[in-house]
Structures are given as structure tokens and as C-alpha cells.
N, C-alpha and C. Protein backbone atom coordinates (compact mmCIF):
# COMPACT_ATOMS: atom_id res chain seq x y z
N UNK A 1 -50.10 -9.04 -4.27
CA UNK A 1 -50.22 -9.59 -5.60
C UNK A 1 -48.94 -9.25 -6.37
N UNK A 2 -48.59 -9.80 -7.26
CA UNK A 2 -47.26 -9.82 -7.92
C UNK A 2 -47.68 -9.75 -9.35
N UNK A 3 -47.16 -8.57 -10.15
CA UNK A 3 -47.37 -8.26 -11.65
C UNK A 3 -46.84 -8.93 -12.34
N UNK A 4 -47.21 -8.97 -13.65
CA UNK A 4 -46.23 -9.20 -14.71
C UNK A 4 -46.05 -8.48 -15.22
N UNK A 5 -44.94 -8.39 -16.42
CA UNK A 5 -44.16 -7.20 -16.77
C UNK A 5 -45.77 -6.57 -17.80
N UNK A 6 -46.08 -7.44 -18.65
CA UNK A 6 -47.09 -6.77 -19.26
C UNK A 6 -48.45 -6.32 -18.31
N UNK A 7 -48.64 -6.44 -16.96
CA UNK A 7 -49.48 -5.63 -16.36
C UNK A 7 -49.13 -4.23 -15.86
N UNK A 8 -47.53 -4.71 -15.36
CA UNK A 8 -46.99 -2.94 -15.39
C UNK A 8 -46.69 -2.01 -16.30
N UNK A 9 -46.71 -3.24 -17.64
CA UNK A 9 -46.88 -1.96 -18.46
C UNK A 9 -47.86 -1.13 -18.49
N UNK A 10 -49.22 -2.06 -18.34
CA UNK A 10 -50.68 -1.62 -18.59
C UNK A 10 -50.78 -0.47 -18.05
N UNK A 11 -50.44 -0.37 -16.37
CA UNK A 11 -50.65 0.45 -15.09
C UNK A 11 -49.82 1.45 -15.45
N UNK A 12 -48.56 1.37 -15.89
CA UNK A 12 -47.92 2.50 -15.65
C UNK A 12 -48.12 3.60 -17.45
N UNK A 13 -48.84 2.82 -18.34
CA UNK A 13 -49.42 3.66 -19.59
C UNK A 13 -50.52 4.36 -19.32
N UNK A 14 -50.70 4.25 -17.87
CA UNK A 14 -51.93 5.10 -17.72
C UNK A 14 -51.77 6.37 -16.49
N UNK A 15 -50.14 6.23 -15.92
CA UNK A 15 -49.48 7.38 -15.40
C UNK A 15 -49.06 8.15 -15.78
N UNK A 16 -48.93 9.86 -15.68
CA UNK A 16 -48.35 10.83 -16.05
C UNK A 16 -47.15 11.50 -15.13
N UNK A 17 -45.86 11.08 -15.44
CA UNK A 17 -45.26 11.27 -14.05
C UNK A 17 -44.47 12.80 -14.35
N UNK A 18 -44.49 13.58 -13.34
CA UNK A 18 -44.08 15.02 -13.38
C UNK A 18 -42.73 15.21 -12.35
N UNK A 19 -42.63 16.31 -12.18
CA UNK A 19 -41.45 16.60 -11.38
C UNK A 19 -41.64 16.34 -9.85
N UNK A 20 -43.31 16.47 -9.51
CA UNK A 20 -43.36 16.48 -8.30
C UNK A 20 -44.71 14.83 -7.96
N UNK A 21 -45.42 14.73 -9.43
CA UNK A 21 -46.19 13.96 -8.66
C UNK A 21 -46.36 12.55 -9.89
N UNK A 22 -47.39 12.02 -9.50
CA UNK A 22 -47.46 10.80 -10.78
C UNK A 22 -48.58 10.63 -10.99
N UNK A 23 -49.18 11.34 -12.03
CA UNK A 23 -50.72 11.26 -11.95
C UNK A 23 -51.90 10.34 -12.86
N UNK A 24 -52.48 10.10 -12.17
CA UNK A 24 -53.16 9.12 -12.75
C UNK A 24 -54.40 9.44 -14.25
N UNK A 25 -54.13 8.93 -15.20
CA UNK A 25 -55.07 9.70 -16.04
C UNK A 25 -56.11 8.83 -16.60
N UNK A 26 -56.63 7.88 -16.08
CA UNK A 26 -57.39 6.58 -16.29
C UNK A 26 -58.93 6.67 -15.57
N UNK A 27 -59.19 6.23 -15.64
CA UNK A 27 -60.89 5.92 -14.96
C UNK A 27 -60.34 6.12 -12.89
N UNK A 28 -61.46 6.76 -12.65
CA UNK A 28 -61.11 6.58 -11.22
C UNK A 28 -62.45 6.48 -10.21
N UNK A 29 -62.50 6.46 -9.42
CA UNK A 29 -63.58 6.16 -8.16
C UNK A 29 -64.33 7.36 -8.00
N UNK A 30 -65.58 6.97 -7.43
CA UNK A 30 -66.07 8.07 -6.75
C UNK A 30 -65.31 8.99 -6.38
N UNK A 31 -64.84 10.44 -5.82
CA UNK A 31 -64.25 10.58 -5.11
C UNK A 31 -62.64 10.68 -5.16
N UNK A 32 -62.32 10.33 -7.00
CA UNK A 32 -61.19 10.57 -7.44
C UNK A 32 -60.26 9.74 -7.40
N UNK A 33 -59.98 9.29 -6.69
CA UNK A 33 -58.64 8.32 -6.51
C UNK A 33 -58.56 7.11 -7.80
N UNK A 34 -57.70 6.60 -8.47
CA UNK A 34 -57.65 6.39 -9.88
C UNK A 34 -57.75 4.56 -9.37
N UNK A 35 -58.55 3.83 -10.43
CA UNK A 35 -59.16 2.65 -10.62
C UNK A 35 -58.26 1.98 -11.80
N UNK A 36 -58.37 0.38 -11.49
CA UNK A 36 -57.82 -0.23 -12.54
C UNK A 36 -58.17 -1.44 -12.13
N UNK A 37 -58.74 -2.55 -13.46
CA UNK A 37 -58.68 -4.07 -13.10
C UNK A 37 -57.61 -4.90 -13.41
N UNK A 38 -57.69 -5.41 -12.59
CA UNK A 38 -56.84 -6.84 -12.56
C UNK A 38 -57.26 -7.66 -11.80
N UNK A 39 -57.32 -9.25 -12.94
CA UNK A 39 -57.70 -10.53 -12.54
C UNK A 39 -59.68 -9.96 -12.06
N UNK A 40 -60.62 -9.75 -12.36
CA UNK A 40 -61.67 -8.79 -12.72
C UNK A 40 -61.90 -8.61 -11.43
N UNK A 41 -61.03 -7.92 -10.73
CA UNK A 41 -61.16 -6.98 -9.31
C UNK A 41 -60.62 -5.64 -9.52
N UNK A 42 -61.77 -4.39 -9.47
CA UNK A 42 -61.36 -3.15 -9.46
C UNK A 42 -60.84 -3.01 -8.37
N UNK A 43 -59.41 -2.39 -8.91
CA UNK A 43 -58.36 -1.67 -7.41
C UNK A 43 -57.98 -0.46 -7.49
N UNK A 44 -58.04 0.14 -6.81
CA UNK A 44 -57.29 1.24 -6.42
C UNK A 44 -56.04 1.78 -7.10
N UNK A 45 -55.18 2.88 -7.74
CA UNK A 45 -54.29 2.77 -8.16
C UNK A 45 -52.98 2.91 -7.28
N UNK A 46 -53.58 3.59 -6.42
CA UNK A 46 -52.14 3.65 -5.37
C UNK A 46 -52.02 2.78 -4.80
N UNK A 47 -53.22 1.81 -4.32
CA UNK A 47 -52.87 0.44 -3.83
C UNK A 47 -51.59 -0.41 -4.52
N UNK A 48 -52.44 -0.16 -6.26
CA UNK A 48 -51.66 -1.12 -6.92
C UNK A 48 -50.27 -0.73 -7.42
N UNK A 49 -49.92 0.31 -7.30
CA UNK A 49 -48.38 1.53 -7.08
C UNK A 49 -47.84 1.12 -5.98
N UNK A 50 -48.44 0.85 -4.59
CA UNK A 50 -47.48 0.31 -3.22
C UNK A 50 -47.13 -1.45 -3.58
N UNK A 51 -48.20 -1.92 -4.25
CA UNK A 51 -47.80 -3.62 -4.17
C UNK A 51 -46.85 -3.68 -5.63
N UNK A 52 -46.66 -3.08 -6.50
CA UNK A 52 -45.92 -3.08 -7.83
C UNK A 52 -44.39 -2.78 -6.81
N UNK A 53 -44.44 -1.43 -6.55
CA UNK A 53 -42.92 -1.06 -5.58
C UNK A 53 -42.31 -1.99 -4.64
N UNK A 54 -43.26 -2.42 -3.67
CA UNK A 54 -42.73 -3.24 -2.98
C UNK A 54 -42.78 -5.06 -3.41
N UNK A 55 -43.19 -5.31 -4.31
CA UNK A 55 -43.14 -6.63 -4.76
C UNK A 55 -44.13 -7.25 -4.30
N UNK A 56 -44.69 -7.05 -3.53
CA UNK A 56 -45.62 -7.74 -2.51
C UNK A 56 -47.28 -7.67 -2.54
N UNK A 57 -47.85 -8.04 -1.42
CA UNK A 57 -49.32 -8.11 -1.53
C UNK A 57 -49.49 -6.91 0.21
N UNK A 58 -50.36 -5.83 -0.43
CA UNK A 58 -50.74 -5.59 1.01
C UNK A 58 -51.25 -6.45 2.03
N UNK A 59 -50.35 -5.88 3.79
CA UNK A 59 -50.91 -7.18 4.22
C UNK A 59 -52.34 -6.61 4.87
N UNK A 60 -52.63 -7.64 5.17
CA UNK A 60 -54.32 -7.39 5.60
C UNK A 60 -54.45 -6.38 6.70
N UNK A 61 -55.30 -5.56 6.42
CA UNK A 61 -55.44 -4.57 7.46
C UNK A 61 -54.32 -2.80 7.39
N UNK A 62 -53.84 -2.77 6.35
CA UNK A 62 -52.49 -2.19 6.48
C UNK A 62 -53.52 -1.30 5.44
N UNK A 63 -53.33 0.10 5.68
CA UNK A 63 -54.02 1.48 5.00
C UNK A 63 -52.63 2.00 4.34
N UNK A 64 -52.95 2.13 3.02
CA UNK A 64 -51.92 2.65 2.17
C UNK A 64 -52.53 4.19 1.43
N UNK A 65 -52.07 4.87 2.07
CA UNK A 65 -52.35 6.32 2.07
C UNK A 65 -51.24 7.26 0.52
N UNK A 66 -51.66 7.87 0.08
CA UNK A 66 -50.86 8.13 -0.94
C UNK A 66 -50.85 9.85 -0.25
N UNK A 67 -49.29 10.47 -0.77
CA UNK A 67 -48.93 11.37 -0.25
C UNK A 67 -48.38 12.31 -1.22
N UNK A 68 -49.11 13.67 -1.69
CA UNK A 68 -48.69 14.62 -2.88
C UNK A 68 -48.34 15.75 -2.00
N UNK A 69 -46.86 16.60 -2.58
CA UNK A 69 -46.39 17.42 -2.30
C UNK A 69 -47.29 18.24 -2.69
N UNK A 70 -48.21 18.38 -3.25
CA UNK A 70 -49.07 19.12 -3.60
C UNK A 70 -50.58 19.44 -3.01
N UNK A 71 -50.51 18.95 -2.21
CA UNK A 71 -51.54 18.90 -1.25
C UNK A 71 -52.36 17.79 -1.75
N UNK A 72 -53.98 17.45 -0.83
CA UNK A 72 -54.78 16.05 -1.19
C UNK A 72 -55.43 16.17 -2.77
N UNK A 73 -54.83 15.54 -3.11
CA UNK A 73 -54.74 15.40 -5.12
C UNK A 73 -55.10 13.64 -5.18
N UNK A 74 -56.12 13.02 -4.94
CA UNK A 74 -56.33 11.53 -5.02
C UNK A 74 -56.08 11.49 -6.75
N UNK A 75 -55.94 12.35 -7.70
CA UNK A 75 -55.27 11.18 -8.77
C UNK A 75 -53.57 11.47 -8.86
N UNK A 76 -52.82 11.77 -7.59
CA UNK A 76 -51.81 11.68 -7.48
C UNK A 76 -51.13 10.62 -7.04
């Protein structure tokens, strides 16, 4: 999926970015990992952090794992 500038704004007013991590401070999932809609499909935030970076749409089947120097921190 491909943003517009006013959706990355949305997404990224709801990051806290630090020296080591970027944390999410918004509504999140069961289980922690940080939530957000767009187009009225709840996603994932690191999903929507890999398809913002890379321009692109995950491709099907492809597990996008988020990785904190800080050990497993899902609102990182």
C-alpha cells in the first residue's frame, strides 16, 4: 500500500522515536504490538513502518518481524 503524506503524518504522530528504538504510543493488539487504521482495515504498526520505508505493499506471504535492540518490546 502506498501513503500519503497526510497518512504518514498520522502514523508517525503516534511514534516516539529514541536513541535506540521507535515506540509506538497508540492503541495496540492483543498482545502489544501497536494498531492503526487505514482505508477501515486495522494494521499492524510495524507492518505499516516496513510498507511506508520501503514504498511498497507487503508481498503476500512475506512475515515482517520487527527487531529491538532491546530485547522482544512489540510496541517497538
Amino acid at each position: 500500500m502506498i501513503y500519503t503524506d497526510e497518512e504518514m503524518n498520522r502514523f508517525f504522530s503516534k511514534v516516539k522515536k529514541t536513541d535506540s528504538c521507535w515506540l509506538w504510543t497508540a492503541g495496540s493488539f492483543q498482545g502489544g504490538y501497536g494498531a492503526i487504521s487505514f482505508h477501515n482495515h486495522l494494521m499492524k504498526a510495524h507492518r505499516v513502518s516496513w510498507e511506508i520505508y520501503h514504498k511498497r505493499t507487503i508481498p503476500k506471504g512475506m512475515l515482517v518481524l520487527h527487531d529491538c535492540p532491546n530485547g522482544d518490546n512489540p510496541k517497538c
